[in-house]
PDB file of N, CA and C in Angstrom:
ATOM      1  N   UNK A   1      11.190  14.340  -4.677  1.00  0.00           N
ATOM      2  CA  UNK A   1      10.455  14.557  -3.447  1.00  0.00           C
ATOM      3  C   UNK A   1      11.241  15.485  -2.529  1.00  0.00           C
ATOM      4  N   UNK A   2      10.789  16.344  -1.642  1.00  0.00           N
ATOM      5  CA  UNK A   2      11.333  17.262  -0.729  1.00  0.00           C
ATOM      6  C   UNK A   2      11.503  16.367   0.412  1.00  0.00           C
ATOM      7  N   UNK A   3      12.762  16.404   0.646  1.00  0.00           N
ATOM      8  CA  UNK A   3      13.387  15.307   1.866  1.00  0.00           C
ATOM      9  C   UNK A   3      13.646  16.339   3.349  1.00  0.00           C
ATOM     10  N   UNK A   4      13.163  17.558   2.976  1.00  0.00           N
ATOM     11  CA  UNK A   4      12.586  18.429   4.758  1.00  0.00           C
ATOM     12  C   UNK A   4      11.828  17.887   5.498  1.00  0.00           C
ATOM     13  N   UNK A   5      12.269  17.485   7.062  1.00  0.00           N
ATOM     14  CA  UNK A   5      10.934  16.441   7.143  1.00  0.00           C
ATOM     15  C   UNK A   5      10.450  18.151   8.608  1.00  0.00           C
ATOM     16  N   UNK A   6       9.323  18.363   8.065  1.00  0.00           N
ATOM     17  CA  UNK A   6       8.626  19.700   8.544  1.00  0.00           C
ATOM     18  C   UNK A   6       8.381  19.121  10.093  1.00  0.00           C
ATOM     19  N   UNK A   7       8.148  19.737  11.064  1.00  0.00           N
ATOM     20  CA  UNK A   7       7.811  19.743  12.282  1.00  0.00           C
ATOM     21  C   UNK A   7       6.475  19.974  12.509  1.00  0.00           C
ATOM     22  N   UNK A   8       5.572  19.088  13.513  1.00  0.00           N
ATOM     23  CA  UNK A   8       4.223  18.997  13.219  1.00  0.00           C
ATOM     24  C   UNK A   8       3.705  20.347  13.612  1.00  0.00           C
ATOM     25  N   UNK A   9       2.577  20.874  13.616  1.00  0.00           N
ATOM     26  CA  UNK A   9       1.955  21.886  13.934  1.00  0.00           C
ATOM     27  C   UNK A   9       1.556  21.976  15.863  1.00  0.00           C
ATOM     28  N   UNK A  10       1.858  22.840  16.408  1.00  0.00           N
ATOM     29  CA  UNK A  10       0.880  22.504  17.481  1.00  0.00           C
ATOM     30  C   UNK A  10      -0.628  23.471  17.140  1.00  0.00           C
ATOM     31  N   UNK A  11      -1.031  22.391  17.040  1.00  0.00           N
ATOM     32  CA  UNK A  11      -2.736  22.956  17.306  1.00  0.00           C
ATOM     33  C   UNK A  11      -3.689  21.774  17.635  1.00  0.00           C
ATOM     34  N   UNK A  12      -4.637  22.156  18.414  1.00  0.00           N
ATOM     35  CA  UNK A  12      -5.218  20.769  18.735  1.00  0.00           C
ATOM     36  C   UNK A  12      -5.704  20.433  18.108  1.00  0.00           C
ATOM     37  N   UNK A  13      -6.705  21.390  16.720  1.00  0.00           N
ATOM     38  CA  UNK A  13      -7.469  21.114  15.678  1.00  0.00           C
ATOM     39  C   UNK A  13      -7.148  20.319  14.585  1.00  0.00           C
ATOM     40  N   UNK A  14      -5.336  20.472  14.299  1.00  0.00           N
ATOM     41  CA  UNK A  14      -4.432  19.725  13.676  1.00  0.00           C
ATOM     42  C   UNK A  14      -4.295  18.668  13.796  1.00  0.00           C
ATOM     43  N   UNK A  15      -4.406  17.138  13.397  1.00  0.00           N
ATOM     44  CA  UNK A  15      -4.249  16.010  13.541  1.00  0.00           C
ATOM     45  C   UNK A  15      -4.014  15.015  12.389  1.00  0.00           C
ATOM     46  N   UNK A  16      -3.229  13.838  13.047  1.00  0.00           N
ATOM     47  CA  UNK A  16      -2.905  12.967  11.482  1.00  0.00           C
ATOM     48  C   UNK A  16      -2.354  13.368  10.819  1.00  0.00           C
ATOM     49  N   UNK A  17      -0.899  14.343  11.381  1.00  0.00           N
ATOM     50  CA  UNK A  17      -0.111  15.098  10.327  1.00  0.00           C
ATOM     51  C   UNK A  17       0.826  14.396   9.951  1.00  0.00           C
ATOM     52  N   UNK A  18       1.361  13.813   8.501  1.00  0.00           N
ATOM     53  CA  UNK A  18       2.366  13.311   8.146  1.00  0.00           C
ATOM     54  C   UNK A  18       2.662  13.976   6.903  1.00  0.00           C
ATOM     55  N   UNK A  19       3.924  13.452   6.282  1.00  0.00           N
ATOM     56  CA  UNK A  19       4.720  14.309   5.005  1.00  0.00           C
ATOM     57  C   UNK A  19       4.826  12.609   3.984  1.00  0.00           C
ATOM     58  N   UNK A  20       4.569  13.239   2.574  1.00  0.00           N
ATOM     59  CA  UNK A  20       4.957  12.205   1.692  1.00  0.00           C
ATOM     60  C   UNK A  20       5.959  12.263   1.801  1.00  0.00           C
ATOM     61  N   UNK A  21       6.664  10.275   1.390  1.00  0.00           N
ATOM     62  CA  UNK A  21       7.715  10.090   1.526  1.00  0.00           C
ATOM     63  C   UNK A  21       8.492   9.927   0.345  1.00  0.00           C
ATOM     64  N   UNK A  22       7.516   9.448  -0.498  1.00  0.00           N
ATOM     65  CA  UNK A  22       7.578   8.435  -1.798  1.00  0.00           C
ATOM     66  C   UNK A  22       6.423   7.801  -2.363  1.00  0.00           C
ATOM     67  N   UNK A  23       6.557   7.744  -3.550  1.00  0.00           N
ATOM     68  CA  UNK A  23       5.451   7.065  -3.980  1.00  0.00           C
ATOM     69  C   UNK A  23       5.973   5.901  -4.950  1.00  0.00           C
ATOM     70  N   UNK A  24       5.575   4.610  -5.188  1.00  0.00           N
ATOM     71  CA  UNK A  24       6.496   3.626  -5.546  1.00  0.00           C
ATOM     72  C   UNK A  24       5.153   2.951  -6.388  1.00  0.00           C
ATOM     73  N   UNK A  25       5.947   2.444  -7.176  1.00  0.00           N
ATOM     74  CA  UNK A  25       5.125   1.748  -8.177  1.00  0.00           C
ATOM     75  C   UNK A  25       5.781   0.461  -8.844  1.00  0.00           C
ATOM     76  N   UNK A  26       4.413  -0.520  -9.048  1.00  0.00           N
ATOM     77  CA  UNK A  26       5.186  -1.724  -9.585  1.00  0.00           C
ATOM     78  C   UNK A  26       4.029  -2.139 -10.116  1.00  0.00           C
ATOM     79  N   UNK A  27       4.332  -3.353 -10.805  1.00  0.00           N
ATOM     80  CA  UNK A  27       3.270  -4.382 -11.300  1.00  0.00           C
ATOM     81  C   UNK A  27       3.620  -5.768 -10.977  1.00  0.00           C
ATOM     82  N   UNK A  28       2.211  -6.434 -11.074  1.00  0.00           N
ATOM     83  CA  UNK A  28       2.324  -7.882 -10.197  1.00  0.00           C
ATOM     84  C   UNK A  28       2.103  -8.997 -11.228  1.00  0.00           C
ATOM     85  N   UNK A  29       2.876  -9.929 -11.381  1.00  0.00           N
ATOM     86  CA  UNK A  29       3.119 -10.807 -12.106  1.00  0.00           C
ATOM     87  C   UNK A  29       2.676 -10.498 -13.567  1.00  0.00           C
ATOM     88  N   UNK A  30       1.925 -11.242 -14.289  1.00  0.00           N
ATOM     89  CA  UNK A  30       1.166 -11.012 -15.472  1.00  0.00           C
ATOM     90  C   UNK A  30       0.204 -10.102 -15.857  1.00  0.00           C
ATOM     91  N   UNK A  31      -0.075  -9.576 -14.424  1.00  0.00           N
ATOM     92  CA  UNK A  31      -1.247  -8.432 -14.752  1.00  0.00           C
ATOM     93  C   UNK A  31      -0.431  -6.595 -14.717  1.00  0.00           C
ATOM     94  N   UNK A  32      -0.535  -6.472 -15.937  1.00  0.00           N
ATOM     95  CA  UNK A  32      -0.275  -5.168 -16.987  1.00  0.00           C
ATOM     96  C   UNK A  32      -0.702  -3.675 -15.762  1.00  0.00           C
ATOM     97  N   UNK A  33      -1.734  -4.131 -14.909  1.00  0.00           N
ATOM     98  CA  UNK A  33      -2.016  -2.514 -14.254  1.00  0.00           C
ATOM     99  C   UNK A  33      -1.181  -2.382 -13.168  1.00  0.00           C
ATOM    100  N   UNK A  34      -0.748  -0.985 -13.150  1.00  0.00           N
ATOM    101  CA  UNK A  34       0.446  -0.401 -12.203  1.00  0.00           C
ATOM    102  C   UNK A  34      -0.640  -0.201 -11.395  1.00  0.00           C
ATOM    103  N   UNK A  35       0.199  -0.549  -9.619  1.00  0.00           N
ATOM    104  CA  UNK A  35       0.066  -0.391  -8.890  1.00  0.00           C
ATOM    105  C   UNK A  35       0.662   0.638  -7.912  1.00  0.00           C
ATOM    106  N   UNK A  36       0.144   1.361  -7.453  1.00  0.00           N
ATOM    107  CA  UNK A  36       0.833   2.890  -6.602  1.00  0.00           C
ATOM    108  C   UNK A  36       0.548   2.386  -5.200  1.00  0.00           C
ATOM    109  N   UNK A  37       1.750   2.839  -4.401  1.00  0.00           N
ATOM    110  CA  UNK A  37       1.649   2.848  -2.939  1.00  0.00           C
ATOM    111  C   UNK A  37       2.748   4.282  -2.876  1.00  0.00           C
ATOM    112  N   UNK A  38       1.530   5.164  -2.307  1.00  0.00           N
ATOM    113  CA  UNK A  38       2.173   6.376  -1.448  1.00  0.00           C
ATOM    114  C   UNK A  38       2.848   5.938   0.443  1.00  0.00           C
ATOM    115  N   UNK A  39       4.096   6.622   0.161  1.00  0.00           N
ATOM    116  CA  UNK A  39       4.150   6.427   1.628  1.00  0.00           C
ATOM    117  C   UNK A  39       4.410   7.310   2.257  1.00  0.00           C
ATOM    118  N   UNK A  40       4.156   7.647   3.738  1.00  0.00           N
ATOM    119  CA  UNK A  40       4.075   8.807   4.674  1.00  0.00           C
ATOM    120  C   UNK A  40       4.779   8.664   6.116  1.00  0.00           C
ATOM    121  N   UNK A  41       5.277   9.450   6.132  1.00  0.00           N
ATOM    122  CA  UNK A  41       6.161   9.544   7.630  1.00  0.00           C
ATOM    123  C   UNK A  41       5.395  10.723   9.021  1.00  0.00           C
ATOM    124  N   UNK A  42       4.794   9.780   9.836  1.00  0.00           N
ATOM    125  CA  UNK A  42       3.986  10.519  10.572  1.00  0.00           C
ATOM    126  C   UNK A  42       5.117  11.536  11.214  1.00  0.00           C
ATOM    127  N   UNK A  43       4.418  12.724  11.479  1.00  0.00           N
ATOM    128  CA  UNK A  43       5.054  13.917  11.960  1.00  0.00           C
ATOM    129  C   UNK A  43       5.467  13.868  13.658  1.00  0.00           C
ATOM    130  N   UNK A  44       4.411  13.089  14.534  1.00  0.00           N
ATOM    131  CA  UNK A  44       5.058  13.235  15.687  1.00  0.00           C
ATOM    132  C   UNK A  44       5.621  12.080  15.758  1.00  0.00           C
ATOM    133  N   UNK A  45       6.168  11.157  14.851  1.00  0.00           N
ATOM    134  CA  UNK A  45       7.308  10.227  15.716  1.00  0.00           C
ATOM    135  C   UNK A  45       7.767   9.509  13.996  1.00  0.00           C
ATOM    136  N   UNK A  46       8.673   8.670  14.003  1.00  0.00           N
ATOM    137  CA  UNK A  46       8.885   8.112  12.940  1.00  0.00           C
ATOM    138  C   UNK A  46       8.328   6.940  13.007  1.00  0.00           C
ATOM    139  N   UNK A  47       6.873   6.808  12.222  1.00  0.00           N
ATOM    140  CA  UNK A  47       6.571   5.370  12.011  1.00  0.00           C
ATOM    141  C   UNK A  47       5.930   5.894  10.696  1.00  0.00           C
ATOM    142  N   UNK A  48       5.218   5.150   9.709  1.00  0.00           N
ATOM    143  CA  UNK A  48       5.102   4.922   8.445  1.00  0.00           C
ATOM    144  C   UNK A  48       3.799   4.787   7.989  1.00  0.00           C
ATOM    145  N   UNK A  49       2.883   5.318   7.349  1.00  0.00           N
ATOM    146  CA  UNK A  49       2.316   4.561   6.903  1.00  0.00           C
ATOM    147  C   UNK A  49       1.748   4.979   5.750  1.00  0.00           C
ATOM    148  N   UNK A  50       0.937   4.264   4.629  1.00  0.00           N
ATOM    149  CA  UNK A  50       0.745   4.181   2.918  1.00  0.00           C
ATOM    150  C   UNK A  50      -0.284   3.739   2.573  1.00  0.00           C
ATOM    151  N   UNK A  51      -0.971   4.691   1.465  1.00  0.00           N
ATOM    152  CA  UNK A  51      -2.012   4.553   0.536  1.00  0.00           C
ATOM    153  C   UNK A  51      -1.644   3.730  -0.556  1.00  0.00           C
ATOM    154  N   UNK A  52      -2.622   2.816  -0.710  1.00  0.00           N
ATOM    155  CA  UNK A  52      -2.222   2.336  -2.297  1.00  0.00           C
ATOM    156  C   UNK A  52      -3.908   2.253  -3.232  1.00  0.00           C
ATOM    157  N   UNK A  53      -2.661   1.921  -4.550  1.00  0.00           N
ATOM    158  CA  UNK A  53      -4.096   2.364  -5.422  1.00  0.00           C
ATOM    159  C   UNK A  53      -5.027   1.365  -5.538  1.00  0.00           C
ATOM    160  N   UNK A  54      -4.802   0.326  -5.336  1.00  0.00           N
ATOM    161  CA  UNK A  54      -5.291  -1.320  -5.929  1.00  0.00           C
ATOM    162  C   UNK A  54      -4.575  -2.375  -4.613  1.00  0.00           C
ATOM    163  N   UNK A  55      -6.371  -3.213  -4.620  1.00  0.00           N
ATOM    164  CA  UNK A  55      -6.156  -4.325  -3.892  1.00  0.00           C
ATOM    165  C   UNK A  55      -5.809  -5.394  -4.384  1.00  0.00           C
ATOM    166  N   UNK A  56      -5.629  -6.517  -3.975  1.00  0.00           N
ATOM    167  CA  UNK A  56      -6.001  -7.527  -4.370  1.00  0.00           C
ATOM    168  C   UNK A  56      -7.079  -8.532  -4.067  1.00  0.00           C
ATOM    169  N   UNK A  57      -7.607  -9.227  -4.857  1.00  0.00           N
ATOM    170  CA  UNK A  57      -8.694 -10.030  -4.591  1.00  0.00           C
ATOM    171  C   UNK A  57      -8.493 -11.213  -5.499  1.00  0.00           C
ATOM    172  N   UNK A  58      -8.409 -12.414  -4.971  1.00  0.00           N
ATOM    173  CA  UNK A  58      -7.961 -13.414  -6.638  1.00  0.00           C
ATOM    174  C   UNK A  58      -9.042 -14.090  -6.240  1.00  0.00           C
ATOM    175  N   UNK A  59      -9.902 -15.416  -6.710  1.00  0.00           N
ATOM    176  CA  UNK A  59     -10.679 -16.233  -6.788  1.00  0.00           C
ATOM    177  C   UNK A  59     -11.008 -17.110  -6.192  1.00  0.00           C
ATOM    178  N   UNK A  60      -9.776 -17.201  -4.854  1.00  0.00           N
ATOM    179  CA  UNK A  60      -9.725 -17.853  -3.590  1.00  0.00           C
ATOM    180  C   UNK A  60      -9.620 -16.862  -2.348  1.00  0.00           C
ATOM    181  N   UNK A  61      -9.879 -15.769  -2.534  1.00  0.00           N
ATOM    182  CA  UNK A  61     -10.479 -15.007  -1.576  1.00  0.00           C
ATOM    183  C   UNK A  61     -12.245 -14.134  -1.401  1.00  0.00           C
ATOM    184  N   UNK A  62     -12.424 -14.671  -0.460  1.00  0.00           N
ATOM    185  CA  UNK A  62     -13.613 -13.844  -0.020  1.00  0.00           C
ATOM    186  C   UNK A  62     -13.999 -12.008  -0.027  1.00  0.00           C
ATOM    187  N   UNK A  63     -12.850 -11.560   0.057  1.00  0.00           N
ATOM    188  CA  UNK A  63     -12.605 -10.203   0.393  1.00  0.00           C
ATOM    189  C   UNK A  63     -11.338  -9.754   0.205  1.00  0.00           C
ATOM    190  N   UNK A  64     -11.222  -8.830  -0.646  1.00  0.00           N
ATOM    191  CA  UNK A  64      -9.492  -8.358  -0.784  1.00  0.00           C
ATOM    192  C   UNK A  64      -8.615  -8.128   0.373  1.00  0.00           C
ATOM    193  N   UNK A  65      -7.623  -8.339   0.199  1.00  0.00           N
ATOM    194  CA  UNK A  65      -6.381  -7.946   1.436  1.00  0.00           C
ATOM    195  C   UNK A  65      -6.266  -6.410   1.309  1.00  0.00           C
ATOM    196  N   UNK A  66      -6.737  -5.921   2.339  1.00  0.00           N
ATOM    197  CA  UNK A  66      -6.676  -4.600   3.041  1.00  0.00           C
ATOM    198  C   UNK A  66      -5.299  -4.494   3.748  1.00  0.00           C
ATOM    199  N   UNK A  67      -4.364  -3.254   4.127  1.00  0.00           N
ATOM    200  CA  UNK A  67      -3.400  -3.358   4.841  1.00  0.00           C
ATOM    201  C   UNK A  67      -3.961  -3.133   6.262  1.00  0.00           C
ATOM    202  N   UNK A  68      -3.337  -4.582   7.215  1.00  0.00           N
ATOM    203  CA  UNK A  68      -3.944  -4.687   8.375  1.00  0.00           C
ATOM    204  C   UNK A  68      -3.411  -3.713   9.164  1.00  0.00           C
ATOM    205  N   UNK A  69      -1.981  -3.393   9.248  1.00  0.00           N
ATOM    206  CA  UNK A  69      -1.163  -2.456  10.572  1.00  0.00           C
ATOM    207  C   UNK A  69      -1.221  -1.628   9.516  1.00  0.00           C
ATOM    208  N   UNK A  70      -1.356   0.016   9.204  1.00  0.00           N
ATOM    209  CA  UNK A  70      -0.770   0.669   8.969  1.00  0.00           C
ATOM    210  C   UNK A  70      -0.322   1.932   9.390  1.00  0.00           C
ATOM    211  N   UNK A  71       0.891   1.229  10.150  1.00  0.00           N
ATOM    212  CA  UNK A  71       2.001   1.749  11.260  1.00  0.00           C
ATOM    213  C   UNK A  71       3.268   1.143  10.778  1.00  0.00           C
ATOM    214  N   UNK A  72       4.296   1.190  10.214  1.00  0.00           N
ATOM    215  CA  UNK A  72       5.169   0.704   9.908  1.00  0.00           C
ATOM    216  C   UNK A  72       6.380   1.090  10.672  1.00  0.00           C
ATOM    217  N   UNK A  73       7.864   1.023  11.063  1.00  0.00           N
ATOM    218  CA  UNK A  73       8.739   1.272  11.253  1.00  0.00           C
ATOM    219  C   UNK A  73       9.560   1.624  10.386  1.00  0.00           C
ATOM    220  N   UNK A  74       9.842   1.171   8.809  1.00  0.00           N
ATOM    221  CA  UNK A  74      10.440   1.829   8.424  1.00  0.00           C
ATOM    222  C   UNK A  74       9.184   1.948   7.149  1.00  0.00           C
ATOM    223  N   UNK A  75       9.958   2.124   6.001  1.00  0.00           N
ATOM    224  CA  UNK A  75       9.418   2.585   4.446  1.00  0.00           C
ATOM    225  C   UNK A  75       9.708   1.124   4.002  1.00  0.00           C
ATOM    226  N   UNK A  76      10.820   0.944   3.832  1.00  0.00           N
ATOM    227  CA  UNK A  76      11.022  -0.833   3.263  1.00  0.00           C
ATOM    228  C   UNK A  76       9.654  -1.244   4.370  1.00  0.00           C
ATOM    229  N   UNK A  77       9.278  -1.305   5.223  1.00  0.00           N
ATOM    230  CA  UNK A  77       8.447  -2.622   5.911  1.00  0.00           C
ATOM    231  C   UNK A  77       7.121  -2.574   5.623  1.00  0.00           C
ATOM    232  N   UNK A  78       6.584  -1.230   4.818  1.00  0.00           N
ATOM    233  CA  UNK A  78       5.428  -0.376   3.995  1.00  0.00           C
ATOM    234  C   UNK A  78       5.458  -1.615   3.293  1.00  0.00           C
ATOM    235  N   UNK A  79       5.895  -0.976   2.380  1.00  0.00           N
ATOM    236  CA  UNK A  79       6.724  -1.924   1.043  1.00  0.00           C
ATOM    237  C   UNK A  79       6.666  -3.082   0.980  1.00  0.00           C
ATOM    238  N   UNK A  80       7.227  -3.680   2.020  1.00  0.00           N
ATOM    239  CA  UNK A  80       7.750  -5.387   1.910  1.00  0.00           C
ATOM    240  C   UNK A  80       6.487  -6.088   2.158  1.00  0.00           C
ATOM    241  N   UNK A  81       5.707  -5.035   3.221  1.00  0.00           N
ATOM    242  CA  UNK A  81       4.188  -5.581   3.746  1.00  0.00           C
ATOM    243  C   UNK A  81       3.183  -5.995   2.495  1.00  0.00           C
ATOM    244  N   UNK A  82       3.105  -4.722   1.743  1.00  0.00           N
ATOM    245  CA  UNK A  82       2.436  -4.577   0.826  1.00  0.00           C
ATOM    246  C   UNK A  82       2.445  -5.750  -0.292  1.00  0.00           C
ATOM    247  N   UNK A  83       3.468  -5.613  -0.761  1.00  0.00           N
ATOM    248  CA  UNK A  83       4.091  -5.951  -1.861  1.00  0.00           C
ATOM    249  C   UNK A  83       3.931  -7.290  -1.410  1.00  0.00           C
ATOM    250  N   UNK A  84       4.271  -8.178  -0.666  1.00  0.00           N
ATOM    251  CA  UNK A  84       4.074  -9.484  -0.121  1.00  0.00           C
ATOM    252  C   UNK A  84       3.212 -10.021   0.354  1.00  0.00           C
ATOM    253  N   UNK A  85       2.170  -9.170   0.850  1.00  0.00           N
ATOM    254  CA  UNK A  85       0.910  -9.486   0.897  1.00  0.00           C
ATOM    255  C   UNK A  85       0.385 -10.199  -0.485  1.00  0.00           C
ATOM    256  N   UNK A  86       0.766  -8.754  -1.626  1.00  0.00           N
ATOM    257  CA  UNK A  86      -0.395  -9.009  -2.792  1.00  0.00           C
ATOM    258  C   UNK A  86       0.200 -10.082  -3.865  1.00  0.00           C
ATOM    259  N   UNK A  87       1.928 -10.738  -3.174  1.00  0.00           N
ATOM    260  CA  UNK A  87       2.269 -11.788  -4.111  1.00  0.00           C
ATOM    261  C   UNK A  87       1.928 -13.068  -3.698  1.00  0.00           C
ATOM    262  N   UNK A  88       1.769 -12.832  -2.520  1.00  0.00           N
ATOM    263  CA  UNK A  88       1.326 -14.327  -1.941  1.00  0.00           C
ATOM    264  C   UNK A  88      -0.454 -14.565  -2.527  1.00  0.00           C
ATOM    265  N   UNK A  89      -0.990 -13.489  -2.310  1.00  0.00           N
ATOM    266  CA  UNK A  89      -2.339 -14.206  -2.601  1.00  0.00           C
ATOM    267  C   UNK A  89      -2.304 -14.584  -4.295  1.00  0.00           C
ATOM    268  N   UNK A  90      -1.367 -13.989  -5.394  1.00  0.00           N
ATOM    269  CA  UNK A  90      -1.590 -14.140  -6.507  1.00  0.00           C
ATOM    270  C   UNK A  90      -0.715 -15.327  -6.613  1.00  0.00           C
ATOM    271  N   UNK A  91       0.213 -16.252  -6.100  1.00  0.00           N
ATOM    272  CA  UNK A  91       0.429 -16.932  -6.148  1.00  0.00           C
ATOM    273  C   UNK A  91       0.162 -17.881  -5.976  1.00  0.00           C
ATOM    274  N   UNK A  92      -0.463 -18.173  -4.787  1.00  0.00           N
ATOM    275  CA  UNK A  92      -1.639 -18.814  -4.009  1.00  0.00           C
ATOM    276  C   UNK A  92      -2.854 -18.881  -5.281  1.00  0.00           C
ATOM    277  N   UNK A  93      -3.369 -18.336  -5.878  1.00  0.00           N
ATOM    278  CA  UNK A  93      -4.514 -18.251  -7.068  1.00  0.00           C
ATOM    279  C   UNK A  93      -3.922 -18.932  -8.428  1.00  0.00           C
ATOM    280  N   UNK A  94      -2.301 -18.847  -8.715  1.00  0.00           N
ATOM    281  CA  UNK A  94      -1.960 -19.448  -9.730  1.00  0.00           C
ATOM    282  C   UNK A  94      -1.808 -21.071  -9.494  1.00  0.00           C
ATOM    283  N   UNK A  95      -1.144 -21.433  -8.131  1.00  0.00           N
ATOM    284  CA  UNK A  95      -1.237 -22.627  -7.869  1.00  0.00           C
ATOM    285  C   UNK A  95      -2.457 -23.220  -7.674  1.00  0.00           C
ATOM    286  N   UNK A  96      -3.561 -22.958  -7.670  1.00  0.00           N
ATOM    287  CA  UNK A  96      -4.379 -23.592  -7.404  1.00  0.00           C
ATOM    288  C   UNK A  96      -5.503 -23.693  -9.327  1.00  0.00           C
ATOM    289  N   UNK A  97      -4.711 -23.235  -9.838  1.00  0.00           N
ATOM    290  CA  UNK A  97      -4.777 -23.146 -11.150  1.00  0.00           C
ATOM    291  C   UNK A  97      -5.757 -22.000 -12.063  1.00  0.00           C
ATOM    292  N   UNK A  98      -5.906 -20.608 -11.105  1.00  0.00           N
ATOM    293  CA  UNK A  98      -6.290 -19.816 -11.896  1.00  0.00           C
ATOM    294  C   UNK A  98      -5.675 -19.033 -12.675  1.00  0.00           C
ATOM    295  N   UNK A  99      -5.553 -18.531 -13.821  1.00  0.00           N
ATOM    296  CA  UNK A  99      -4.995 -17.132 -14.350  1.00  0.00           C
ATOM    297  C   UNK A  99      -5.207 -16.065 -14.226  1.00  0.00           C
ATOM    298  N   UNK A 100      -4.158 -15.659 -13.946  1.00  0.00           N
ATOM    299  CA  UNK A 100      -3.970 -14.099 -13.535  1.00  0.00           C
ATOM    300  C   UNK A 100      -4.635 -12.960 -14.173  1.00  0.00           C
ATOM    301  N   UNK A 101      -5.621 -12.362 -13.645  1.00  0.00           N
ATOM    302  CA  UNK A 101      -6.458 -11.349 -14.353  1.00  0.00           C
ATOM    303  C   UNK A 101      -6.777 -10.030 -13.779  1.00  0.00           C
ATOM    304  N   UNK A 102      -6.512  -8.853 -15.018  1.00  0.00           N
ATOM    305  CA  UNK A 102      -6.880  -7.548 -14.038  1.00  0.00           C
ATOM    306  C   UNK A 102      -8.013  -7.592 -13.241  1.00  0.00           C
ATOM    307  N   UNK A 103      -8.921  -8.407 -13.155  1.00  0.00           N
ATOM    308  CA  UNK A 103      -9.804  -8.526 -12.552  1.00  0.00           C
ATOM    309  C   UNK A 103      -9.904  -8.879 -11.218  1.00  0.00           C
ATOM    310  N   UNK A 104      -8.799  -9.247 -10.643  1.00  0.00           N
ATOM    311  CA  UNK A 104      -7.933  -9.815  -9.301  1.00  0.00           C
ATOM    312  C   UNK A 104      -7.389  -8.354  -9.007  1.00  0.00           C
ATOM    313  N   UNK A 105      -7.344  -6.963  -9.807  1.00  0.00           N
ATOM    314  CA  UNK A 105      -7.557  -5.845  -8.730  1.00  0.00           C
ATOM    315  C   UNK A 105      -8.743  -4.792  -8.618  1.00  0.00           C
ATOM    316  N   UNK A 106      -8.477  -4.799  -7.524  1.00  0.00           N
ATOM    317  CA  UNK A 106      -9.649  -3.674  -7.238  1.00  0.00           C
ATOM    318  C   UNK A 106      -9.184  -2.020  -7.023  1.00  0.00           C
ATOM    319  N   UNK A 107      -9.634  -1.341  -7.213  1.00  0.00           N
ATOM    320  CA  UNK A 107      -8.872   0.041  -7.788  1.00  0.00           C
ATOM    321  C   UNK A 107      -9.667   0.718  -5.792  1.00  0.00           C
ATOM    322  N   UNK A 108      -8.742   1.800  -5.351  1.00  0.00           N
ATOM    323  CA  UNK A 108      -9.262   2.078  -4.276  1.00  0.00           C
ATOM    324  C   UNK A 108      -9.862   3.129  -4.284  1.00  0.00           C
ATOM    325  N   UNK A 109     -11.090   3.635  -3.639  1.00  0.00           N
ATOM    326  CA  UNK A 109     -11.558   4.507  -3.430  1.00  0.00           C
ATOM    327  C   UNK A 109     -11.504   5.555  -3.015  1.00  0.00           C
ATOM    328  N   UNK A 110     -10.122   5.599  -2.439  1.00  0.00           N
ATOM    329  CA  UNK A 110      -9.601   6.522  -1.613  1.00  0.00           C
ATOM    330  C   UNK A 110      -8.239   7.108  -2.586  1.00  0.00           C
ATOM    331  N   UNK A 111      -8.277   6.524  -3.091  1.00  0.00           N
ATOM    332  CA  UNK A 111      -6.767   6.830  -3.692  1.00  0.00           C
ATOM    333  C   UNK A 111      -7.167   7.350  -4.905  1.00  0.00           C
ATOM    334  N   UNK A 112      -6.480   8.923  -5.025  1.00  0.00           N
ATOM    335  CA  UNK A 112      -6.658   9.954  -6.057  1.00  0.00           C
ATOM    336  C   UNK A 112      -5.379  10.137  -6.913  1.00  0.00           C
TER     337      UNK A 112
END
């Protein structure tokens, strides 16, 4: 990754300018599909925030966990957010005695 962190544009037409930071990948317990979270460092100030490829949704939720703030302070708190979000609910789904299935993600629409 290019670690120049560019200076935003002035133009008023210009907006929502940030630079990739990283893109990080993992997988969640038993289920085989990689998960991507891009992360971005907004241009007029240092706060954070990240695309990912896949939600979660397990069998005791109504609606997948969406990332609620995404404003972060650092890159770890992207990360830690993320990532802890989507272990708690799959954990939460194993204790209550379901198995873990690609079917507990949802692939995002936004994410290319």
């Amino acid at each position: 990754m290019n670690h120049i962190a560019p200076s935003p544009v002035h133009d008023s037409l210009i907006t929502h300018q940030r630079q990739l930071v990283t893109e990080y990948a993992f997988c969640l317990g038993a289920i085989p599909t990689t998960i991507r979270v891009r992360v971005y460092r907004q241009l007029d100030g240092n706060r954070y925030s990240c695309e990912q490829s896949h939600y979660i949704q397990t069998p005791l939720q109504a609606e997948p966990i969406y990332e609620s703030a995404d404003d972060h302070a650092s890159l770890d708190d992207c990360l830690t957010t993320i990532t802890g979000d989507m272990a708690t609910q799959y954990r939460k789904a194993e204790e209550a005695g379901h198995d873990p299935s690609e079917d507990w993600l949802l692939p995002s629409r936004d994410y290319e």
